[in-house]
Protein backbone atom coordinates (compact mmCIF):
# COMPACT_ATOMS: atom_id res chain seq x y z
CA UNK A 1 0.00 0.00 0.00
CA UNK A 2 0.80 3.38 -0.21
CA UNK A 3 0.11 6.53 1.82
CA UNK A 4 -2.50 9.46 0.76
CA UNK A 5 -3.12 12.23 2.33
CA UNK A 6 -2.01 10.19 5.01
CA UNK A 7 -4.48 7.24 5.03
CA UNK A 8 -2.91 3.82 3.46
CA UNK A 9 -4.12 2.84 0.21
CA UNK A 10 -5.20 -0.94 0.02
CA UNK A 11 -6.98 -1.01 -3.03
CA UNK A 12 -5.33 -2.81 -5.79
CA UNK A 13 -6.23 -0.97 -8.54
CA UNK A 14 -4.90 2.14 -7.12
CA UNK A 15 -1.46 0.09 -6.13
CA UNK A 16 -1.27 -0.97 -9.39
CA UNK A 17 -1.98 2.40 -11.68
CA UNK A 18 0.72 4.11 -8.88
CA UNK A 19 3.15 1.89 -9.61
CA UNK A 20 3.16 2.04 -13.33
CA UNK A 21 3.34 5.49 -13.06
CA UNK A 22 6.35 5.52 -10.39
CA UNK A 23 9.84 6.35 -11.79
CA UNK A 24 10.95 3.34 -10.53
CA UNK A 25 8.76 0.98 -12.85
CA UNK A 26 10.86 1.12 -15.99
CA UNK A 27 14.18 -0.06 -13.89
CA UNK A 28 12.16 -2.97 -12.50
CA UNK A 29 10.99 -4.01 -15.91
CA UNK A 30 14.58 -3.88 -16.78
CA UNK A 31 15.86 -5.93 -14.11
CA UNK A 32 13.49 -9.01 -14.18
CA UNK A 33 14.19 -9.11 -18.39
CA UNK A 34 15.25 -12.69 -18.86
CA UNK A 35 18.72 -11.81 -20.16
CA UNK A 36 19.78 -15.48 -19.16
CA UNK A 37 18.52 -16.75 -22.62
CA UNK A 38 21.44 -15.11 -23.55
CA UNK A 39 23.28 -18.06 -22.77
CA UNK A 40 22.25 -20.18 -25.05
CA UNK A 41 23.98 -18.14 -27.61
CA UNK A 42 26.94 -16.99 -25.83
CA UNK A 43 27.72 -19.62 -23.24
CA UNK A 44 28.10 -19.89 -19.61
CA UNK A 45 31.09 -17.94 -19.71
CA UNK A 46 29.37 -14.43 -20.10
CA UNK A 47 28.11 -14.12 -16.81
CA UNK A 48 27.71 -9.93 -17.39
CA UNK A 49 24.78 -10.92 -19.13
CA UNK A 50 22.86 -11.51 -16.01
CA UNK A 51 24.03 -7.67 -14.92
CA UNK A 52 20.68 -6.10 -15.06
CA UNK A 53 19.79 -7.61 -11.82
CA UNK A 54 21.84 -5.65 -10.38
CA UNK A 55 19.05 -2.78 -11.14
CA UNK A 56 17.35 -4.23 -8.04
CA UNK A 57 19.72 -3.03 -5.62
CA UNK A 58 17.67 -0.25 -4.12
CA UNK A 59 15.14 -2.26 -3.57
CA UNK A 60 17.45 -4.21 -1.21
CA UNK A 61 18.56 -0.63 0.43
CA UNK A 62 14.43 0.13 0.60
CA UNK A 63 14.11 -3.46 2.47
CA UNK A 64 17.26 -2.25 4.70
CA UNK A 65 16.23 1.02 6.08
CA UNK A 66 12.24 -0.57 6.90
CA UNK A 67 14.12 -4.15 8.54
CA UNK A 68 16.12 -1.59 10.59
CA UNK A 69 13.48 0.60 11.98
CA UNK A 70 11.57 -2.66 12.71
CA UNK A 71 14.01 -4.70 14.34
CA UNK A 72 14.24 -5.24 18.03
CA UNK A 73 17.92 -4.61 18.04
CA UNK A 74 18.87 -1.79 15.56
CA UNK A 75 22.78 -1.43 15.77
CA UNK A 76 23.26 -5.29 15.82
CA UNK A 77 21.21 -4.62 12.30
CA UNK A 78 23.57 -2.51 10.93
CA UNK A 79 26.78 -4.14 12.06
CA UNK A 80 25.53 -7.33 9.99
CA UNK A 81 24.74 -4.98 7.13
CA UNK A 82 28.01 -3.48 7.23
CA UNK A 83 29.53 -6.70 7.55
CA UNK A 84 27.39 -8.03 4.15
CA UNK A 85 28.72 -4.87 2.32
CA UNK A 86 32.35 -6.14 3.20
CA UNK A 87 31.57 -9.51 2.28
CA UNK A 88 30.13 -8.12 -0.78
CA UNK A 89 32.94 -5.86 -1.76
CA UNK A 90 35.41 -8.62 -1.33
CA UNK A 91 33.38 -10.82 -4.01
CA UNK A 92 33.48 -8.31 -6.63
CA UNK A 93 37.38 -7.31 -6.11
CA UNK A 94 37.67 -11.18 -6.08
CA UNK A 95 35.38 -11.79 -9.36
CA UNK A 96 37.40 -8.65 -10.60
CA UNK A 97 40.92 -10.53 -9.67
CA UNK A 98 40.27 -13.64 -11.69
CA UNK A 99 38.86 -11.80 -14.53
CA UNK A 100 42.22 -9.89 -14.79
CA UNK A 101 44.29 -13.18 -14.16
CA UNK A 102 42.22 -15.08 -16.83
CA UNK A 103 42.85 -12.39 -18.95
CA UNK A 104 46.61 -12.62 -18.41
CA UNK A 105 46.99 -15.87 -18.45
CA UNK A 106 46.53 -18.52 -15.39
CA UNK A 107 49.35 -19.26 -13.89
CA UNK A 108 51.43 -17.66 -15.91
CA UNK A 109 53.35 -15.38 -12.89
CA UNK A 110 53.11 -15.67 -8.93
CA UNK A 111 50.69 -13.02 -8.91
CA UNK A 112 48.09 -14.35 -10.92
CA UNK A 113 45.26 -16.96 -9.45
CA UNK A 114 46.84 -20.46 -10.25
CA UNK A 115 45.79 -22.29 -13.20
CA UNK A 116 44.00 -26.15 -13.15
CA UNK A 117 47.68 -27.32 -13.63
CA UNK A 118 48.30 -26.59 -10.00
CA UNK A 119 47.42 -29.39 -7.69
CA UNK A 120 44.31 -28.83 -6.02
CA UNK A 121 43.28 -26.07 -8.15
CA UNK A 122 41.34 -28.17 -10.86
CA UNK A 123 38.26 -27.05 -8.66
CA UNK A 124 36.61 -23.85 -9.55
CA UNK A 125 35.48 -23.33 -5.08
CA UNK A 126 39.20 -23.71 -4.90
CA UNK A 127 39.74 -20.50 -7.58
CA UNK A 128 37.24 -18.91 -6.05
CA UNK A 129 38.50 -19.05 -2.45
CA UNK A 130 41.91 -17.92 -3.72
CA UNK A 131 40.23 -14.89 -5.20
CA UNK A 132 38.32 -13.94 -2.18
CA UNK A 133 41.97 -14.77 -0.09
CA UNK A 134 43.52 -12.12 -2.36
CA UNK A 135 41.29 -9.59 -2.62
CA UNK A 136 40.72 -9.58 1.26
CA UNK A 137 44.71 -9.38 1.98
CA UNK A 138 44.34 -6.26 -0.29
CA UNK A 139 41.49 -4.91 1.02
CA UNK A 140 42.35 -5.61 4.40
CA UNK A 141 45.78 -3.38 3.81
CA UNK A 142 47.40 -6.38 4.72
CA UNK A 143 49.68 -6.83 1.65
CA UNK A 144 50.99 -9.97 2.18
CA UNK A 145 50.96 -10.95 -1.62
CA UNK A 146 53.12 -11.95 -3.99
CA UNK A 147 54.91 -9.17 -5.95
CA UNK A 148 53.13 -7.71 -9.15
CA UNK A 149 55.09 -8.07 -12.32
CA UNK A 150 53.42 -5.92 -14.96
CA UNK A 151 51.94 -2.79 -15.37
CA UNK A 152 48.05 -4.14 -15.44
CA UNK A 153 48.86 -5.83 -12.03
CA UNK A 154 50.55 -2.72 -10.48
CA UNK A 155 47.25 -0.94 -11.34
CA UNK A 156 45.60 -3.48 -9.73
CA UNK A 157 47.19 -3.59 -6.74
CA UNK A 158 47.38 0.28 -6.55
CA UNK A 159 43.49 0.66 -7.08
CA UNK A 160 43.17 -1.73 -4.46
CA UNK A 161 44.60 -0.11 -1.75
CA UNK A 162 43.72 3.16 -2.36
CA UNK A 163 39.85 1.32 -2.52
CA UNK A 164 40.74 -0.15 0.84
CA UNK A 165 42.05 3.01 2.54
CA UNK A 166 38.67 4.66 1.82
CA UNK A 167 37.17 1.39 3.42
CA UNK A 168 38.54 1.33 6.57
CA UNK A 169 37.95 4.83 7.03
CA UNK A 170 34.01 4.18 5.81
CA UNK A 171 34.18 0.93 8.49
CA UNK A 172 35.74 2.93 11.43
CA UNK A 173 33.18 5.47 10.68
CA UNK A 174 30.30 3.63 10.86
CA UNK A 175 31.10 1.12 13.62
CA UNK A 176 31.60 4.22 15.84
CA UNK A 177 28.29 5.37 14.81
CA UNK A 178 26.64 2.45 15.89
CA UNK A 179 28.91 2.48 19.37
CA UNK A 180 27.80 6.65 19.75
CA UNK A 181 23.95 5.49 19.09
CA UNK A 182 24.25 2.70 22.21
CA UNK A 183 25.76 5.28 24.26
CA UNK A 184 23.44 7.84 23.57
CA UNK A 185 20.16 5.27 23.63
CA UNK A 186 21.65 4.25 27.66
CA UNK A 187 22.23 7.89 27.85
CA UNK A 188 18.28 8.58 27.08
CA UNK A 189 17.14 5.86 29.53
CA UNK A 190 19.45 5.89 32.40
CA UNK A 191 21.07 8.48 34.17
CA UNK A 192 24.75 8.81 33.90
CA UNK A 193 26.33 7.99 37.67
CA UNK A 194 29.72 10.35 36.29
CA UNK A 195 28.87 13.59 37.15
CA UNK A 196 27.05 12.66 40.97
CA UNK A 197 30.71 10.75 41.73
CA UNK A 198 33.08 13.75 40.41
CA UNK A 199 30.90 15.29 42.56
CA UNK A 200 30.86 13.70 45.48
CA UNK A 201 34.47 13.43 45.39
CA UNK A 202 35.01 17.60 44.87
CA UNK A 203 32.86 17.72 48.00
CA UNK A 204 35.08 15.24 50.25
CA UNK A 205 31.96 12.89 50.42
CA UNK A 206 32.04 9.83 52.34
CA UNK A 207 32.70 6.72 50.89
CA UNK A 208 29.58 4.81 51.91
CA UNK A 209 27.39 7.51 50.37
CA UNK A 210 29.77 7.43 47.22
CA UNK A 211 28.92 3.40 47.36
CA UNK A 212 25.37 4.32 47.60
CA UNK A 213 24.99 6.38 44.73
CA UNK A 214 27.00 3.65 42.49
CA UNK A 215 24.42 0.82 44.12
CA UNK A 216 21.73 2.92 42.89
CA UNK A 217 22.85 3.66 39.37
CA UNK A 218 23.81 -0.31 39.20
CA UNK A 219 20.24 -1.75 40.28
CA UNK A 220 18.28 1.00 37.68
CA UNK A 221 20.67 -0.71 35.12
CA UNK A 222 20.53 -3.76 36.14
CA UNK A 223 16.75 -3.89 36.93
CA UNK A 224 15.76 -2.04 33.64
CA UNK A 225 14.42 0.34 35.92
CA UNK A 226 13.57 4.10 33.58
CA UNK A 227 13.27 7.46 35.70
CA UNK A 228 13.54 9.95 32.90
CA UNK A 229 10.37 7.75 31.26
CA UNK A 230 8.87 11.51 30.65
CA UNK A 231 11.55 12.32 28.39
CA UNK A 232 11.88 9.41 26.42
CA UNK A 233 8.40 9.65 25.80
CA UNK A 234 8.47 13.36 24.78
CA UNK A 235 8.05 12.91 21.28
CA UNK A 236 4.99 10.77 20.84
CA UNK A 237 1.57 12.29 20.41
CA UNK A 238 -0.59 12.39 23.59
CA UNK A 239 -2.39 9.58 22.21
CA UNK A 240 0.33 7.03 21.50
CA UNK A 241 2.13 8.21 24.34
CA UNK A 242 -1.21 7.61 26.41
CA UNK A 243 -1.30 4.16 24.79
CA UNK A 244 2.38 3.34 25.42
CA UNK A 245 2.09 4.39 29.33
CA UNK A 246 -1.17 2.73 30.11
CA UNK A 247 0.46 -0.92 28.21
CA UNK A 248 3.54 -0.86 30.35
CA UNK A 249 2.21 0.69 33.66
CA UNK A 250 -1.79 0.29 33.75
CA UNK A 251 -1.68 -3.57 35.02
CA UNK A 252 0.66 -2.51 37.51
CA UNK A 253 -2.10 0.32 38.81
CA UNK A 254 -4.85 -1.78 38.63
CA UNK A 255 -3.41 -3.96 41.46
CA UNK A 256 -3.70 -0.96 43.63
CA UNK A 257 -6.66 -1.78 46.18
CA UNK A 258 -7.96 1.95 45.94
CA UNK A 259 -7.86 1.71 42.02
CA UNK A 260 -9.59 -1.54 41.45
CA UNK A 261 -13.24 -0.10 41.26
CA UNK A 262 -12.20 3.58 39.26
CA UNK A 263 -13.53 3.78 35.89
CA UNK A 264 -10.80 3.27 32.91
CA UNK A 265 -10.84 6.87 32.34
CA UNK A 266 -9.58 8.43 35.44
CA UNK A 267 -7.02 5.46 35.69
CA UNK A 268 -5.71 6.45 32.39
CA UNK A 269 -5.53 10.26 33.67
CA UNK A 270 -3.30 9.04 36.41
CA UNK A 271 -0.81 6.93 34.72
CA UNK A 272 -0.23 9.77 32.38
CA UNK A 273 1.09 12.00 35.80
CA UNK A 274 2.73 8.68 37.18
CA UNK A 275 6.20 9.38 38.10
CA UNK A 276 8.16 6.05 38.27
CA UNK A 277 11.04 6.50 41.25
CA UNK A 278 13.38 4.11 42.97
CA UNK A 279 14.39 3.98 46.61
CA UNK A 280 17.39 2.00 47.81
CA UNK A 281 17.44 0.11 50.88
CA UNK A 282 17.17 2.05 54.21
CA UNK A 283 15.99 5.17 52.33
CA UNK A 284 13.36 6.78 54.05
CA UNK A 285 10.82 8.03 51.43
CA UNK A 286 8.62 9.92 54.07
CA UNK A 287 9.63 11.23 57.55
CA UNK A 288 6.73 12.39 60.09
CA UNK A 289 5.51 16.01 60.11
CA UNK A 290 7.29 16.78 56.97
CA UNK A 291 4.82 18.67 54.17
CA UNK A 292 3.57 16.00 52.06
CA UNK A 293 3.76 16.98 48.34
CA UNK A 294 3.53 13.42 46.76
CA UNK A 295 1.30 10.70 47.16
CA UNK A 296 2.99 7.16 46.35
CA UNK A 297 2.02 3.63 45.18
CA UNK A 298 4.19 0.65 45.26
CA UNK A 299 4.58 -1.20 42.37
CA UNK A 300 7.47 -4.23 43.42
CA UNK A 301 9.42 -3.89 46.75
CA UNK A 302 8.39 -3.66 50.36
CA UNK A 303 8.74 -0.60 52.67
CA UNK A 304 8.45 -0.28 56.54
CA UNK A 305 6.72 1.68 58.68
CA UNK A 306 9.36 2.86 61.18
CA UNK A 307 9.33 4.20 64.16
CA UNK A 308 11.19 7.29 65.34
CA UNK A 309 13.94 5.63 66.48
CA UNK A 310 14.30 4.53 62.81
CA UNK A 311 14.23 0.58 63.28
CA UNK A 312 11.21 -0.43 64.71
CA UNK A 313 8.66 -1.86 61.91
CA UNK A 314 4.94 -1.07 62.82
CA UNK A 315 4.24 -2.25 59.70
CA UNK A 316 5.08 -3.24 56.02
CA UNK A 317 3.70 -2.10 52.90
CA UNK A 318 4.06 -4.43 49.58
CA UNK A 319 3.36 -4.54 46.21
CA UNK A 320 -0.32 -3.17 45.31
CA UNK A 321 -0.44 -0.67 48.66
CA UNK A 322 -0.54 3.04 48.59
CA UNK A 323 0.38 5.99 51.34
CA UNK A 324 0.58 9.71 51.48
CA UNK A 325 -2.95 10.74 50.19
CA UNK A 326 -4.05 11.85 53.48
CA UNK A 327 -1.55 15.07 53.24
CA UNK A 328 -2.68 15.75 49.80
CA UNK A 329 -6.36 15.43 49.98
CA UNK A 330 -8.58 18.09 52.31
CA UNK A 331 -10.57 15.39 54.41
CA UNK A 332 -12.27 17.78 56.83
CA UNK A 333 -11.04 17.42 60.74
CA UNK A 334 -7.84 15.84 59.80
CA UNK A 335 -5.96 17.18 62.84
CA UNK A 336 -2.38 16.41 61.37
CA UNK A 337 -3.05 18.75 57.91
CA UNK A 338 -0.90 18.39 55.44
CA UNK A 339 1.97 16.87 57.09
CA UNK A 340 2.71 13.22 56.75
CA UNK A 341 1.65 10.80 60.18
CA UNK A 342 4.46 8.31 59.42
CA UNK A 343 7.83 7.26 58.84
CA UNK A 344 8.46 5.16 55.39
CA UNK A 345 11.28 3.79 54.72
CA UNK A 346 12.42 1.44 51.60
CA UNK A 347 13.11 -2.17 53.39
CA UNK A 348 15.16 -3.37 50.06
CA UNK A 349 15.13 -1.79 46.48
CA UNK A 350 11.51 -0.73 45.88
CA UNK A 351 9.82 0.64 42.58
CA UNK A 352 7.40 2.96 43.25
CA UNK A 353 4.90 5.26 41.41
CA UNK A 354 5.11 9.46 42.77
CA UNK A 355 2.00 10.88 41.75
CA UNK A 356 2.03 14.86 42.81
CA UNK A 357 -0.50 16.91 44.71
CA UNK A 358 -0.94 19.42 41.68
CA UNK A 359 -2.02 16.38 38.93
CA UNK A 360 -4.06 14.54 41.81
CA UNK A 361 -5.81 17.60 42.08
CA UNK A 362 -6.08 18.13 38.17
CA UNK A 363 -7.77 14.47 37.76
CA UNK A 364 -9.99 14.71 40.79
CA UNK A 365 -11.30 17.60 40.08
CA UNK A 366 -12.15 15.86 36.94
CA UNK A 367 -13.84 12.80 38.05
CA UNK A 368 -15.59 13.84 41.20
CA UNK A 369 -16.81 10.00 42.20
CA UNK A 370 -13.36 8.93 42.21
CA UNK A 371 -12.29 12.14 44.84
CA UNK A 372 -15.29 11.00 47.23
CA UNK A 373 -13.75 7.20 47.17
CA UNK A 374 -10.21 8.81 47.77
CA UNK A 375 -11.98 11.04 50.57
CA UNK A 376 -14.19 8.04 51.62
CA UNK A 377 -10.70 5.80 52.33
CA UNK A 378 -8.65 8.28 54.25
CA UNK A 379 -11.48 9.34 56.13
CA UNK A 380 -11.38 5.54 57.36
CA UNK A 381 -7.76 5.50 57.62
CA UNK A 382 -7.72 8.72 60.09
CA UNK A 383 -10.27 7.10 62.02
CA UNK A 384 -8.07 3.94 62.48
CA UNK A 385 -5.38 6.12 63.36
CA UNK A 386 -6.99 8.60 65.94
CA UNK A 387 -6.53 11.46 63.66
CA UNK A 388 -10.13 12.72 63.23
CA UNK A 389 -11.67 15.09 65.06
CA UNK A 390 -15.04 14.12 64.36
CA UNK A 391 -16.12 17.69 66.10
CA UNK A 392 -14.18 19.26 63.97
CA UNK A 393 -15.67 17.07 61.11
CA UNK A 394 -18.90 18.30 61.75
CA UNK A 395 -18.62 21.63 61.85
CA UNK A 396 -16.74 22.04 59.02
CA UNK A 397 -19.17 20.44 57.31
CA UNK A 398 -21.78 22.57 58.68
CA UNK A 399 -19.92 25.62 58.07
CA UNK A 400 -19.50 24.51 54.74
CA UNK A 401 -23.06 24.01 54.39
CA UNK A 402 -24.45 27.35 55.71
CA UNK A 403 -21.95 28.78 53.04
CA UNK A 404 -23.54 27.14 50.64
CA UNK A 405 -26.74 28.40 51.91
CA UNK A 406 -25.62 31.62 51.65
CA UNK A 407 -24.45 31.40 47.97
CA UNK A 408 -27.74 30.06 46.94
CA UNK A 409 -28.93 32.98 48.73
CA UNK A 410 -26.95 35.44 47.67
CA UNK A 411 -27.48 33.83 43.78
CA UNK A 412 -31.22 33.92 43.76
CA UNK A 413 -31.12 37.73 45.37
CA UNK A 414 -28.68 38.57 42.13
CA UNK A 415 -31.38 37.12 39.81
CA UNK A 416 -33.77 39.12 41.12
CA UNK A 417 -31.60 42.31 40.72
CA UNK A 418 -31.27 41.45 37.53
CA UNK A 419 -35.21 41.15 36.32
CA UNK A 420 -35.84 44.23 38.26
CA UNK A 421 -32.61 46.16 36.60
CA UNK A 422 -34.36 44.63 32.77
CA UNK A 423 -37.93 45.62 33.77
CA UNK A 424 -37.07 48.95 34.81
CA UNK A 425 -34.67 49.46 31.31
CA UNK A 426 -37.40 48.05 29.32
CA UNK A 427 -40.01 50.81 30.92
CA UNK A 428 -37.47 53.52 29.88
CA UNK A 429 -37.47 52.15 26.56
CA UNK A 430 -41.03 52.34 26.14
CA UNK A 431 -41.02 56.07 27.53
């Protein structure tokens, strides 16, 4: 098919009648001509005939650059393409060899490929492979060959290595393309530990927290773990992007106990604002009474809930549990506001998801079912934890209440303003 106005063409028809019409139509008509009959006139030693094939050969590239941007594993791609195209190259200077030495005369010098005389050389594989030997020993810069005796075979030789010299610079070139595109691809996914340990060191940090850090950066690596996912995603439209997220990271939410009965959409506004983080073991992720800005989910790991002396466990939080929405939601009487009520701290490596107080805001505000659940939950939760002062509960929510008596109020007294302020224009009007 074919793209128009950027919907793919399946139709045959259309196919067809765009094709005949390409540039690239006559070419192919050229190179599927059955030249071989040729053969039958001249022999099977005119292999040129067969050259118009050779008219394909963008087709091949075509096939190439589509394979590549398919492929699982891109630079392994073009290594082995790079690697054909030396293979390649070494045939041709190889078919290009014996043609010379046939023309010369086999056998008749050192430098020429041996003729059948030779023993072992009656085979035409065994020609061959001393062609390819040749040509790679001069295309390799090698030049361990036998000395050239005339002038067709100095040209020969010369071309070669001048061929070659451009070669290796081509090959050096684009194998350190391929290494600078797996550098930079790591460089997109995972942060580069470098700059934190120069760091570190210019500071006269400690050795444990330099060990720390290079833990870290190991177990992201290691664990295929992606904290600049935002970036790497930049570039996609919000859709795909949307679609991309919610594949990799929307099972994961659903085995949240407070997501299980939200509605697809809101689910799909969240993992949008997810923020994937990882905390290393005996990192505290919350302390008590700081100002909670960040509501978390855990997604693998388990985390304790610590004491102040920092090693009791009260309790431990695995994969599917949640924490820090009471200091981001307003649940009415909550005497500890928006400061967290306990210490959380990262048992072994855990992967968690940081959603902020700004986008949990945005998508509540949104969905206003799915803020009464949240509400609903850590109302409970500040119950179980002798947070709520139910006094306080109640009249908040009758102050709340009487003021929205009084907007009411002060709304219907507006509307009547404004029908007496239009009857009394429309009675000047008349007069």
């Amino acid at each position: 098919g074919f793209l128009e106005d950027g919907i793919l063409v399946r139709d045959r028809g259309r196919i067809r009648r765009r094709y005949l019409r390409s540039p690239s139509f006559p070419w192919d008509v050229v190179a599927v001509l059955p030249t071989d009959l040729l053969y039958l006139r001249l022999g099977l030693g005119v292999p040129a005939v067969r050259a118009n094939r050779c008219l394909r050969a963008p087709r091949l590239f075509e096939a190439f650059d589509r394979w590549e941007t398919r492929t699982a594993h891109p630079n392994a791609f073009r290594v082995a393409k790079l690697m054909l195209y030396v293979f390649i190259a070494i045939h041709w200077h190889g078919c290009l060899y014996f043609a010379l030495s046939a023309q010369l005369g086999l056998g008749t010098d050192a430098w020429v490929c041996p003729n059948a005389s030779r023993p072992g050389f009656d085979r035409p594989l065994r020609q061959y492979l001393h062609s390819f030997y040749f040509s790679t020993l001069i295309l390799a810069t090698v030049g361990d060959t036998p000395e050239a005796q005339r002038e067709e075979e100095f040209l020969f030789v010369t071309s070669g290595f001048l061929l070659a010299v451009l070669g290796f610079a081509t090959i050096t070139g684009s194998i350190s393309s391929v290494i600078s595109n797996m550098n930079a691809a790591d460089a997109a996914f995972y942060p580069d530990p470098e700059p934190v340990r120069r760091y570190l060191q210019a500071q006269g940090a400690g050795g444990r927290l330099v060990r720390r850090v290079a833990c870290w950066h190991q177990h992201l690596r290691a664990q295929q773990k992606l904290p600049a996912e935002r970036e790497v995603l930049r570039h996609l439209p919000w859709g795909l992007r949307a679609e991309v997220v919610a594949s990799v990271h929307l099972p994961a939410l659903r085995r949240v106990s407070l997501f299980q009965s939200w509605e697809h959409g809101v689910l799909l506004q969240l993992v949008l604002r997810l923020r994937p983080q990882v905390f290393g073991p005996g990192e505290f992720v919350c302390r008590r009474g700081d100002v909670g800005r960040e509501m978390y989910f855990v997604r693998e790991g388990r985390l304790a809930v610590v004491a102040e002396d920092g090693v009791t466990q009260l309790a431990v939080l695995g994969e599917g549990l949640y924490f820090g929405e009471i200091s981001l939601i307003n649940i009415k009487g909550n005497t500890s506001g928006n400061r967290r009520t306990a210490n959380i701290m990262s048992i072994g490596y855990s992967d968690l998801f940081c959603l902020s107080k700004e986008d949990l805001a945005e998508v509540l505000a949104e969905f206003p079912s799915a803020r009464a659940m949240m509400e609903a939950k850590g109302r409970e939760l500040l119950l179980r934890m002798g947070k709520l002062d139910v006094h306080a509960e109640a009249a908040a929510a009758a102050a709340a209440e009487e003021a929205e008596r009084r907007a009411q109020a002060l709304e219907m007294a507006l509307e009547g303003l404004q029908t007496q302020a239009a009857r009394l224009l429309a009675q000047l009007e008349c007069s």
